[in-house]
Protein backbone atom coordinates (compact mmCIF):
# COMPACT_ATOMS: atom_id res chain seq x y z
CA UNK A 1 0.00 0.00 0.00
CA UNK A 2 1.68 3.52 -0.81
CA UNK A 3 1.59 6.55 1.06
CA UNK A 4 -1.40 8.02 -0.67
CA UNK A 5 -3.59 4.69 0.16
CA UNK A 6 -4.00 6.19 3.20
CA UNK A 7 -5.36 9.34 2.25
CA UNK A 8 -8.98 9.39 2.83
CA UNK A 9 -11.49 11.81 0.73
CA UNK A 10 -13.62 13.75 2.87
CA UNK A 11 -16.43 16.33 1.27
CA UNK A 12 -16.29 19.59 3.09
CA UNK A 13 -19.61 21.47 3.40
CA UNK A 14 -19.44 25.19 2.29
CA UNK A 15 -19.46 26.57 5.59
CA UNK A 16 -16.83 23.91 6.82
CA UNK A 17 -13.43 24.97 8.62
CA UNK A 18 -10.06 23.55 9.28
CA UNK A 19 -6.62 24.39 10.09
CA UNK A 20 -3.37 22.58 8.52
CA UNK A 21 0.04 23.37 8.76
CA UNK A 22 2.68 20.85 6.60
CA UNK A 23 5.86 20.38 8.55
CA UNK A 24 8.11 17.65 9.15
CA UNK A 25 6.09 16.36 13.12
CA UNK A 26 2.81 15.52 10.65
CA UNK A 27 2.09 11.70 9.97
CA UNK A 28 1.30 12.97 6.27
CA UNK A 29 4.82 15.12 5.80
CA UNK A 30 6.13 14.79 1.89
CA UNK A 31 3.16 12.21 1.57
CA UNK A 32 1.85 14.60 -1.07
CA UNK A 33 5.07 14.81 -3.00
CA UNK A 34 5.52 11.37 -4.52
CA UNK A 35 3.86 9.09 -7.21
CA UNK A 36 1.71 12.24 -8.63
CA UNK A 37 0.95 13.97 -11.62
CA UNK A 38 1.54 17.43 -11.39
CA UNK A 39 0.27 19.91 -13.98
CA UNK A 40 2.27 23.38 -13.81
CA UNK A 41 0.07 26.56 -14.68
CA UNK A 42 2.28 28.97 -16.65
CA UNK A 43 2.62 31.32 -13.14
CA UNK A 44 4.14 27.73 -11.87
CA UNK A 45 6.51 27.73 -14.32
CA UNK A 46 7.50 31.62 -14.07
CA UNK A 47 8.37 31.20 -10.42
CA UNK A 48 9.97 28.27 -10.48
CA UNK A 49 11.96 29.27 -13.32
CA UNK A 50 13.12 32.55 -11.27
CA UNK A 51 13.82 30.81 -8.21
CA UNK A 52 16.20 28.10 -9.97
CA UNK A 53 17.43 31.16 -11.61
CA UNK A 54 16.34 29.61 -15.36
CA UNK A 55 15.51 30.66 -18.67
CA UNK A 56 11.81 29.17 -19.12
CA UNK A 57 13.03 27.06 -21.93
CA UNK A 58 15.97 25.79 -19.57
CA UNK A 59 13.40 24.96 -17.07
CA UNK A 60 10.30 23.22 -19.34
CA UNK A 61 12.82 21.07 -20.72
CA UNK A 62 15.02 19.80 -17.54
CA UNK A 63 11.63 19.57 -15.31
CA UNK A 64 8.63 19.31 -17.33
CA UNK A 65 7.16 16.73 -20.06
CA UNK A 66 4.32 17.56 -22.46
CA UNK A 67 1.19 16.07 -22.41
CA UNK A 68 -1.61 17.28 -25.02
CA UNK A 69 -4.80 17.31 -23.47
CA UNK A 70 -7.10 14.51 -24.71
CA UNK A 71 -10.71 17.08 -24.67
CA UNK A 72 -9.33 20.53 -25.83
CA UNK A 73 -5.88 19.50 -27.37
CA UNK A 74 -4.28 21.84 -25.69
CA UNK A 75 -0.72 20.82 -24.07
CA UNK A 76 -0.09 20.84 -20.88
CA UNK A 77 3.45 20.92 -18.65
CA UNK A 78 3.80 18.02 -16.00
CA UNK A 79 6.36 18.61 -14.12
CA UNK A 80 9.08 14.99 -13.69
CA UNK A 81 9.52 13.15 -11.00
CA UNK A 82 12.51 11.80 -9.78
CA UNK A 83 13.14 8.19 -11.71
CA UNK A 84 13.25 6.44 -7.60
CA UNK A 85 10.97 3.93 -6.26
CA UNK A 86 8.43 6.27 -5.16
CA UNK A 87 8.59 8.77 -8.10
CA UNK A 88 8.78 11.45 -5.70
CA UNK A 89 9.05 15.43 -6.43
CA UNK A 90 12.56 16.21 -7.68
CA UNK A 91 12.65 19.30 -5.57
CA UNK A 92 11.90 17.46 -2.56
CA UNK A 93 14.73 16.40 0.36
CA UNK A 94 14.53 15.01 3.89
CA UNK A 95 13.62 18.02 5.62
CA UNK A 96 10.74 18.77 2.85
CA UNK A 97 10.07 20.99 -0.57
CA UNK A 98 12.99 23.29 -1.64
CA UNK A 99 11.06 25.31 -3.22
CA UNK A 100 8.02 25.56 -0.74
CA UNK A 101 7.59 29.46 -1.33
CA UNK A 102 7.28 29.26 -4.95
CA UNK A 103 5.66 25.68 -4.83
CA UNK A 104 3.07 24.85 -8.09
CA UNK A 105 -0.31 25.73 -7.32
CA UNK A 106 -1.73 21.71 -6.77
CA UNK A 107 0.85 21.60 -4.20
CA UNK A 108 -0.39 24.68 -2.80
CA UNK A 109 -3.95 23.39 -2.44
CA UNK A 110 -2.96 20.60 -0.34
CA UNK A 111 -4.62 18.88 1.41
CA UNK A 112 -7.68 20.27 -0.10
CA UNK A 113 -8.35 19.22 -3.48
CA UNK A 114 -10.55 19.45 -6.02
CA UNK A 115 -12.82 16.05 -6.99
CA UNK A 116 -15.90 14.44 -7.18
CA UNK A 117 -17.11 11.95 -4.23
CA UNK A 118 -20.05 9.54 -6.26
CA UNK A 119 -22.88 8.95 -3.88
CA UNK A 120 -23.00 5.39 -2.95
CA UNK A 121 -26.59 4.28 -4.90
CA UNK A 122 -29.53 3.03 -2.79
C-alpha cells in the first residue's frame, strides 16, 4: 500500500473549517510529494523558473514533459519526477520541498483538493 492509500477523501460542506500546517512532526509530511501527476500553470513555471534562476526554456525542458490534453488539445506541462521507487518530487529532500515558497499551485492546495465523491446508490 503507498503513502497516498491512506489518504482518505472527505467532502467539506461550504461553511466547513479547518486548520493545517505541513511540517516535518505531521504523519502525512512529503506524503503529497511522490507518485503524482503534477500539472504546472504557466505562473508555476514563471516562479519556479526565477527561483532556480532559469531561462523558461531551460526549465520546461530539464523539469517538465508535455502532455496534449485529450478534450481541448491543448498541451499541458507536468512537471518529472525523480526516476526512484516512489517517483517522488525532484525538488523534494529530507527536511521537505525546496522550493516551498514558490511551490506549483496543486501543491499549494494541499490537502484540499478538487474532486468528485459519487454517492454510494440506494
Amino acid at each position: 500500500m503507498s503513502k497516498m492509500d491512506a489518504v482518505v477523501p472527505t467532502k467539506l460542506s461550504l461553511d466547513a473549517k479547518f486548520k493545517f500546517r505541513c511540517h516535518k512532526g505531521i504523519k502525512c509530511f512529503t506524503m503529497c510529494c511522490s507518485n503524482i501527476e503534477i500539472l504546472l500553470t504557466p505562473y508555476d513555471v514563471v516562479r519556479l523558473k526565477k527561483r532556480l534562476k532559469m531561462s523558461s526554456d531551460d526549465f520546461l525542458g530539464m523539469y517538465t514533459f508535455m502532455k496534449i490534453d485529450k478534450n481541448s488539445s491543448h498541451p499541458h506541462a507536468i512537471l518529472k519526477m525523480s526516476d526512484n521507487e516512489e517517483r517522488t518530487c525532484p525538488f523534494l529532500t529530507d527536511e521537505g520541498c525546496t522550493v516551498y515558497t514558490d511551490r506549483p499551485a496543486n501543491c499549494r492546495y494541499y490537502p484540499v483538493g478538487q474532486g468528485t465523491i459519487k454517492k454510494e446508490s440506494g
